[in-house]
Protein backbone atom coordinates (compact mmCIF):
# COMPACT_ATOMS: atom_id res chain seq x y z
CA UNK A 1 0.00 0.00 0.00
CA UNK A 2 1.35 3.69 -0.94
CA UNK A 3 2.51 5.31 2.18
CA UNK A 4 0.81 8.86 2.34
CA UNK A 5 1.54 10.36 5.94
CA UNK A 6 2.89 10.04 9.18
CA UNK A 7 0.75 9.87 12.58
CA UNK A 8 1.97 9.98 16.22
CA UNK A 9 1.15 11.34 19.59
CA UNK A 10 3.22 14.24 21.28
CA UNK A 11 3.32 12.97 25.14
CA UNK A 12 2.40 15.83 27.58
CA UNK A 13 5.67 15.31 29.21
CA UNK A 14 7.51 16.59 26.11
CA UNK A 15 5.02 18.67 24.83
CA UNK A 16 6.77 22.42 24.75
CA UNK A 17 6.11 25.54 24.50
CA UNK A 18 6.82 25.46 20.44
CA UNK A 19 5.61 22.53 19.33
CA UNK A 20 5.07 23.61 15.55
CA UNK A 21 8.15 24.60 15.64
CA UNK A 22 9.86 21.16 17.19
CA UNK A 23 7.50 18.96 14.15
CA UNK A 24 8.26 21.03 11.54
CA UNK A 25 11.77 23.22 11.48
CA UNK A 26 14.41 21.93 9.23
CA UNK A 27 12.21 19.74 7.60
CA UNK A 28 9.88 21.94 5.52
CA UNK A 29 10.57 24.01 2.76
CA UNK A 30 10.97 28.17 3.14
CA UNK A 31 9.00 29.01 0.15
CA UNK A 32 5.95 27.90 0.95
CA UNK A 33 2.73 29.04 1.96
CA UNK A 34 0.35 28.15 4.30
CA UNK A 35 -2.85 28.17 5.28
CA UNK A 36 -4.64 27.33 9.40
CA UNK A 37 -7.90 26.90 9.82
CA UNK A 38 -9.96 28.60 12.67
CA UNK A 39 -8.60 25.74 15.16
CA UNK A 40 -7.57 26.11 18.68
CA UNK A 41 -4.14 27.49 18.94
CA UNK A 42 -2.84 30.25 20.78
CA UNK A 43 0.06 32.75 21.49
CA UNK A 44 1.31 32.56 25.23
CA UNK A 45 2.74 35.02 27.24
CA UNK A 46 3.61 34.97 31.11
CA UNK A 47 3.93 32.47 33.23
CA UNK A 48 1.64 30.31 35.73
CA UNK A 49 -1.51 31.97 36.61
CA UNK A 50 -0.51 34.99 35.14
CA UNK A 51 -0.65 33.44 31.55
CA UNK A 52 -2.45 35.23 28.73
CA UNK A 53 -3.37 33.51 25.83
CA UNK A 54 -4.32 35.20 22.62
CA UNK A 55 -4.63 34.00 19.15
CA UNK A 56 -1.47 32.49 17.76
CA UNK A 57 -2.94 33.07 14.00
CA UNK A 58 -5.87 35.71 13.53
CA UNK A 59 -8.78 35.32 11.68
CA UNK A 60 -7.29 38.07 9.12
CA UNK A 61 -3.87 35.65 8.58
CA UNK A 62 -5.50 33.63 5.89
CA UNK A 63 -2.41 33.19 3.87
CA UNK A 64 1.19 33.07 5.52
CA UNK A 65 4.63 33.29 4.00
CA UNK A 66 6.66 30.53 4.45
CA UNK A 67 8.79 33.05 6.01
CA UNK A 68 6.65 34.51 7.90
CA UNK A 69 4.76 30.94 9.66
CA UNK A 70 8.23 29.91 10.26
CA UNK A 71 9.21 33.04 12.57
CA UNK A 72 5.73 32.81 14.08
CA UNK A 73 6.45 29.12 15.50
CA UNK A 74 9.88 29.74 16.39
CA UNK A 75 9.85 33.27 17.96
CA UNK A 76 6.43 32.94 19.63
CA UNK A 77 5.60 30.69 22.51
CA UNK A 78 2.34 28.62 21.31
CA UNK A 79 -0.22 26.34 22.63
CA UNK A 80 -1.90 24.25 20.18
CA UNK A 81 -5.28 22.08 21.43
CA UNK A 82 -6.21 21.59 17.83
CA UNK A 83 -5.71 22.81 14.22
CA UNK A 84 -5.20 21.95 10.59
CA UNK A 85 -2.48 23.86 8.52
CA UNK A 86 -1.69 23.04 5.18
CA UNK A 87 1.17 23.87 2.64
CA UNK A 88 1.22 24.96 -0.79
CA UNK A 89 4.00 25.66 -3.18
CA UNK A 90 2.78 28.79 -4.50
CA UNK A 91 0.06 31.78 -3.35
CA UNK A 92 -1.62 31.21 -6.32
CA UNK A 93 -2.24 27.86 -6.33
CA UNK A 94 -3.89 28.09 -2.85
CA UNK A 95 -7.11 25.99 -2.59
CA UNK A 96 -9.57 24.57 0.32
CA UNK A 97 -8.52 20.87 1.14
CA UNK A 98 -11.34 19.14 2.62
CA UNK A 99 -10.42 15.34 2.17
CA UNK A 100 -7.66 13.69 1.08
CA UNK A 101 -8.89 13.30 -2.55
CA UNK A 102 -8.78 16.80 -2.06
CA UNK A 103 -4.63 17.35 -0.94
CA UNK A 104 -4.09 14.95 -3.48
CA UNK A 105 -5.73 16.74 -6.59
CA UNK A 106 -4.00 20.24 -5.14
CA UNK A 107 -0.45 21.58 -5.34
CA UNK A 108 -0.60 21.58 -1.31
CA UNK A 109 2.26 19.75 -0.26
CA UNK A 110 1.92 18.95 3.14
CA UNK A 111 -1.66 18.88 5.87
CA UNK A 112 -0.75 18.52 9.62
CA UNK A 113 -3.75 17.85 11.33
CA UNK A 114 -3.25 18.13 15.69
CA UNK A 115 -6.00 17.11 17.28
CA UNK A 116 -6.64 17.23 21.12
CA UNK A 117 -3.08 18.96 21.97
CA UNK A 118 -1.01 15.94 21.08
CA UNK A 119 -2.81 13.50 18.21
CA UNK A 120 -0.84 14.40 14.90
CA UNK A 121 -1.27 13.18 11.86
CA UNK A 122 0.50 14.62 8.64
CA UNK A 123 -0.33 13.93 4.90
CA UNK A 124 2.47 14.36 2.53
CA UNK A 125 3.45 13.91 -1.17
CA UNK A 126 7.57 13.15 -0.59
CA UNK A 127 8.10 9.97 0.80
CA UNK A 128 11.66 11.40 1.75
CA UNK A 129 9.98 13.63 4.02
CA UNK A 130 7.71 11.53 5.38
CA UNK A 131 10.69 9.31 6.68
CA UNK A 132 12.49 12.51 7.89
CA UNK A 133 9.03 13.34 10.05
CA UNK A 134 9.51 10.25 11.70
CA UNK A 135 13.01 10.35 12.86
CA UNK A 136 12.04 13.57 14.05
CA UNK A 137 9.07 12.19 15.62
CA UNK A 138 11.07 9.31 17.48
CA UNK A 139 13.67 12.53 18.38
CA UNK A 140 11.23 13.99 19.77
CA UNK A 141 10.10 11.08 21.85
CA UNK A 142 6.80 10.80 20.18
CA UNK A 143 4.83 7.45 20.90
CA UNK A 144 2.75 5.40 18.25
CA UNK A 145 4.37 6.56 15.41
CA UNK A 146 3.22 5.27 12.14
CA UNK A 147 2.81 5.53 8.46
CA UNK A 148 -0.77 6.40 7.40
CA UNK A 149 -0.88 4.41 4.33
CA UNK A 150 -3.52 4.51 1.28
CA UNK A 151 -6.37 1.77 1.85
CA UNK A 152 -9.42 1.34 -0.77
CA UNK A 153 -11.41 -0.43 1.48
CA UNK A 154 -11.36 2.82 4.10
CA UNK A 155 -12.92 6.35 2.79
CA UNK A 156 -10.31 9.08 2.52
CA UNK A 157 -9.05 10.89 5.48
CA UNK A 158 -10.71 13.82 6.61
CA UNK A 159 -8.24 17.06 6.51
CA UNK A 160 -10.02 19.56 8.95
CA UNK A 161 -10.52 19.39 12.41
């Protein structure tokens, strides 16, 4: 069967404050652009009981430069309890991925589904990065990590939360 993702869990006693960041830096590519849905995920500032937590991407932020997603994870302390983000090669080619018929008819390159704070699951097209998602994974100390692979006799993954 034709290996299309990667799923695993994020234990809470790993989970950090950037955990976009820690799945996806030095793995994805630069140049592309991407698109979150209106999931759970938020910007955190302060510590303990004097935490604040405000939107990590705003309603506005439909379209991000690869540039510009990748400073957001890294230089901005997030919490994520659930969220789908998907990447496309070019702004133009930009369109709503529902289903995985839909990622696979698309230029998008790469849905990461979290679901729940630590339940990830991550379609791809490059089995090459699929493979390097799971050594990061196991880096990581993820647990249950697996290939999602293609089945006929199962309908085609959802890609929203």
């Amino acid at each position: 069967m034709k290996k299309i993702g990667v799923s695993f869990f994020v234990n809470d006693a790993i989970h950090s404050d950037y955990l976009l960041s820690d799945l996806l830096l030095h793995v994805i590519n630069p140049s592309w652009y991407w698109t979150c849905d209106d999931g759970e995920n938020y910007q955190v500032e302060g510590e303990g009981y004097n935490r604040i937590l405000t939107p990590l991407f705003h309603v506005d932020e439909n379209i991000l430069t690869g540039e510009d997603f990748i400073e957001r994870i890294t230089m901005t302390r997030h919490y994520v309890i659930r969220a789908a983000f998907k990447a496309f090669l070019a702004k133009e080619d930009i369109v709503g991925i529902l289903d995985y018929q839909d990622f696979e008819n698309s230029s998008c390159q790469l849905a990461l589904i979290i679901m729940d704070t630590g339940f990830v699951s991550m379609y791809l097209k490059d089995e090459l990065m699929m493979q390097q998602f799971v050594e990061k994974a196991y880096y990581n100390g993820c647990s249950t990590i697996k290939f999602i692979v293609e089945d006929t006799k199962i309908p085609p993954p959802q890609l929203k939360t």
